[in-house]
C-alpha atoms as a PDB file:
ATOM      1  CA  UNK A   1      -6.470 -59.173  15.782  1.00  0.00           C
ATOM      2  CA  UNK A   2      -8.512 -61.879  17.841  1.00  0.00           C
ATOM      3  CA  UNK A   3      -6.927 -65.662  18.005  1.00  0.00           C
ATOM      4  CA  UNK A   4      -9.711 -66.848  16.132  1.00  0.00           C
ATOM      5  CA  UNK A   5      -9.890 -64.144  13.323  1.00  0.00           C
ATOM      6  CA  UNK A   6      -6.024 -64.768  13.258  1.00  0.00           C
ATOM      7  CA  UNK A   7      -6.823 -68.521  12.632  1.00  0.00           C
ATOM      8  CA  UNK A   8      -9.021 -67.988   9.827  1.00  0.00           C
ATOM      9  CA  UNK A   9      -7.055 -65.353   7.833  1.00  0.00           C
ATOM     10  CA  UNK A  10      -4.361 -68.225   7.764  1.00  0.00           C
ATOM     11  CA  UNK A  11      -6.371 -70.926   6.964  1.00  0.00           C
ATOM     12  CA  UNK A  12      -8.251 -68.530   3.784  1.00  0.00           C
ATOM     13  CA  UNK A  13      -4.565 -68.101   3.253  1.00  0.00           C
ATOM     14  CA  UNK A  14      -3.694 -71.268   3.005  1.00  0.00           C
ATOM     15  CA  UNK A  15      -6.476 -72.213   0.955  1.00  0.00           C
ATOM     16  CA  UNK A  16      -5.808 -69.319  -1.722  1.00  0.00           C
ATOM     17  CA  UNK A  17      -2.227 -70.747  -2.003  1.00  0.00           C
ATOM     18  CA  UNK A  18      -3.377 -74.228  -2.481  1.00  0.00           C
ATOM     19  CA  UNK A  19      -5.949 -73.378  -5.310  1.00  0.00           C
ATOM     20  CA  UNK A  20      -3.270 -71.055  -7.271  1.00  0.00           C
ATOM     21  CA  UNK A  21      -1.112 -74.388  -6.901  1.00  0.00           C
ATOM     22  CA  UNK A  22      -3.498 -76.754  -8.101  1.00  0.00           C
ATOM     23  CA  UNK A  23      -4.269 -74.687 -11.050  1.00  0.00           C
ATOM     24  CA  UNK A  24      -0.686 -74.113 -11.787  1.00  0.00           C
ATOM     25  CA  UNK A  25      -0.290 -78.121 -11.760  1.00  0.00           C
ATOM     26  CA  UNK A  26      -3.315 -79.601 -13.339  1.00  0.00           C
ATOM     27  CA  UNK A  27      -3.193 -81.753 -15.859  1.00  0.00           C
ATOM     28  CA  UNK A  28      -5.799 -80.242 -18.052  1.00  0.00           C
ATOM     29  CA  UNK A  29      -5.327 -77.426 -20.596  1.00  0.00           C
ATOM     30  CA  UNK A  30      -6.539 -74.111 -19.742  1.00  0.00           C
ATOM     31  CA  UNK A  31      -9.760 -74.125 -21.446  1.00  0.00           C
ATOM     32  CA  UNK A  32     -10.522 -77.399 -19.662  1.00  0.00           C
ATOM     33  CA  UNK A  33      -9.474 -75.802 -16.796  1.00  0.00           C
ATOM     34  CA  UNK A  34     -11.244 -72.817 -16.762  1.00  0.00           C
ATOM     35  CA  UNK A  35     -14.348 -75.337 -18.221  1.00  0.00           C
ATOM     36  CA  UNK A  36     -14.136 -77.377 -15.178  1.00  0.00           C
ATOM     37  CA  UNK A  37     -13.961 -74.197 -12.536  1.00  0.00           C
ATOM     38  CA  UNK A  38     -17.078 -72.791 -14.052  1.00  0.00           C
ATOM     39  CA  UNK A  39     -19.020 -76.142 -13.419  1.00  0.00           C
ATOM     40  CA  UNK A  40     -17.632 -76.158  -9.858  1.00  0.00           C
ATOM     41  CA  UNK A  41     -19.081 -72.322  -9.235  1.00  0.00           C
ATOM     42  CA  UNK A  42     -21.957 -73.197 -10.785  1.00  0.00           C
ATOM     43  CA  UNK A  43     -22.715 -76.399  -8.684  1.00  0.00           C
ATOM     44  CA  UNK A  44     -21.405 -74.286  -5.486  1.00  0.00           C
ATOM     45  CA  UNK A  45     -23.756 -71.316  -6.078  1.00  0.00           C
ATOM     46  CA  UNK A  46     -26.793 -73.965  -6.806  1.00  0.00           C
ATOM     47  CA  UNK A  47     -26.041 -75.635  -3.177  1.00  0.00           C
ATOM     48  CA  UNK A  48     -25.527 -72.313  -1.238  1.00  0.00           C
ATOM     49  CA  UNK A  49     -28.614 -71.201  -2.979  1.00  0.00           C
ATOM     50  CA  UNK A  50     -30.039 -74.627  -1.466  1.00  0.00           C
ATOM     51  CA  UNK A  51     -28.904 -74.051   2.057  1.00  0.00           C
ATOM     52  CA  UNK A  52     -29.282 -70.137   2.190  1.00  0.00           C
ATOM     53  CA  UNK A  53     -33.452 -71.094   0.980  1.00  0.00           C
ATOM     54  CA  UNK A  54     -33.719 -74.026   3.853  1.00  0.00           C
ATOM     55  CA  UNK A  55     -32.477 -71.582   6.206  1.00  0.00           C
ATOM     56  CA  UNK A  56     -34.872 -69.110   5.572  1.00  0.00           C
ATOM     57  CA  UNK A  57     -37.286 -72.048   5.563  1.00  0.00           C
ATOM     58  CA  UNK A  58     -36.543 -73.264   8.969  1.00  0.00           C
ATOM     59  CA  UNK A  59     -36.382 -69.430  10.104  1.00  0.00           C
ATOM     60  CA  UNK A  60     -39.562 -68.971   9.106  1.00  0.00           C
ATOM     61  CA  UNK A  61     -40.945 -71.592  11.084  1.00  0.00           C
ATOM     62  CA  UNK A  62     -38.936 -71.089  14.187  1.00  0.00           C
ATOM     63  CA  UNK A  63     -40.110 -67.364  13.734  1.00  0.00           C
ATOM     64  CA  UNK A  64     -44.236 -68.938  13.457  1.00  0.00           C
ATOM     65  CA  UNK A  65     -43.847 -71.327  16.110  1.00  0.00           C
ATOM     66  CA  UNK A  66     -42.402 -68.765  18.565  1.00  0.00           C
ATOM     67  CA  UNK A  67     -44.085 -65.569  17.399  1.00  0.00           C
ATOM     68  CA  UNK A  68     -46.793 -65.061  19.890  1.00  0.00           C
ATOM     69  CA  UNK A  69     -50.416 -64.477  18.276  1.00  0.00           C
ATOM     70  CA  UNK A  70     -51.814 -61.266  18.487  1.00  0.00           C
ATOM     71  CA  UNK A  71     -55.798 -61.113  19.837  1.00  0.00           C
ATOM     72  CA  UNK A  72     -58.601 -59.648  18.316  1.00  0.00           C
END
């Protein structure tokens, strides 16, 4: 395994472990829990939605700008 792939299998590691533990220890009930989680993927998948479509915005335009125009 690469240094860098290495790097970021611990860190999504790390990550997992420190969600599981914040769940374990929050200071909400479960419902409110699981309430609050669902409004946090739901505002995450509306801004990667938001990215992913300025992406393909900015693609598109690097791909018109640099696309040479075929003649008649």
């Amino acid at each position: 395994m690469s240094k860098t792939t290495s790097l970021l299998v611990s860190f999504l590691a790390g990550a997992a472990v420190g969600f599981v533990a914040g769940i374990l220890v929050a200071p909400y009930s479960g419902a409110e829990t699981r309430r609050r989680l669902k409004n946090k993927a739901k505002d995450l998948q509306y801004d990667l939605q938001e990215q992913v479509s300025q992406l393909s915005h900015k693609v598109t335009e690097l791909a018109e700008k640099y696309t040479p125009v075929s003649k008649k």
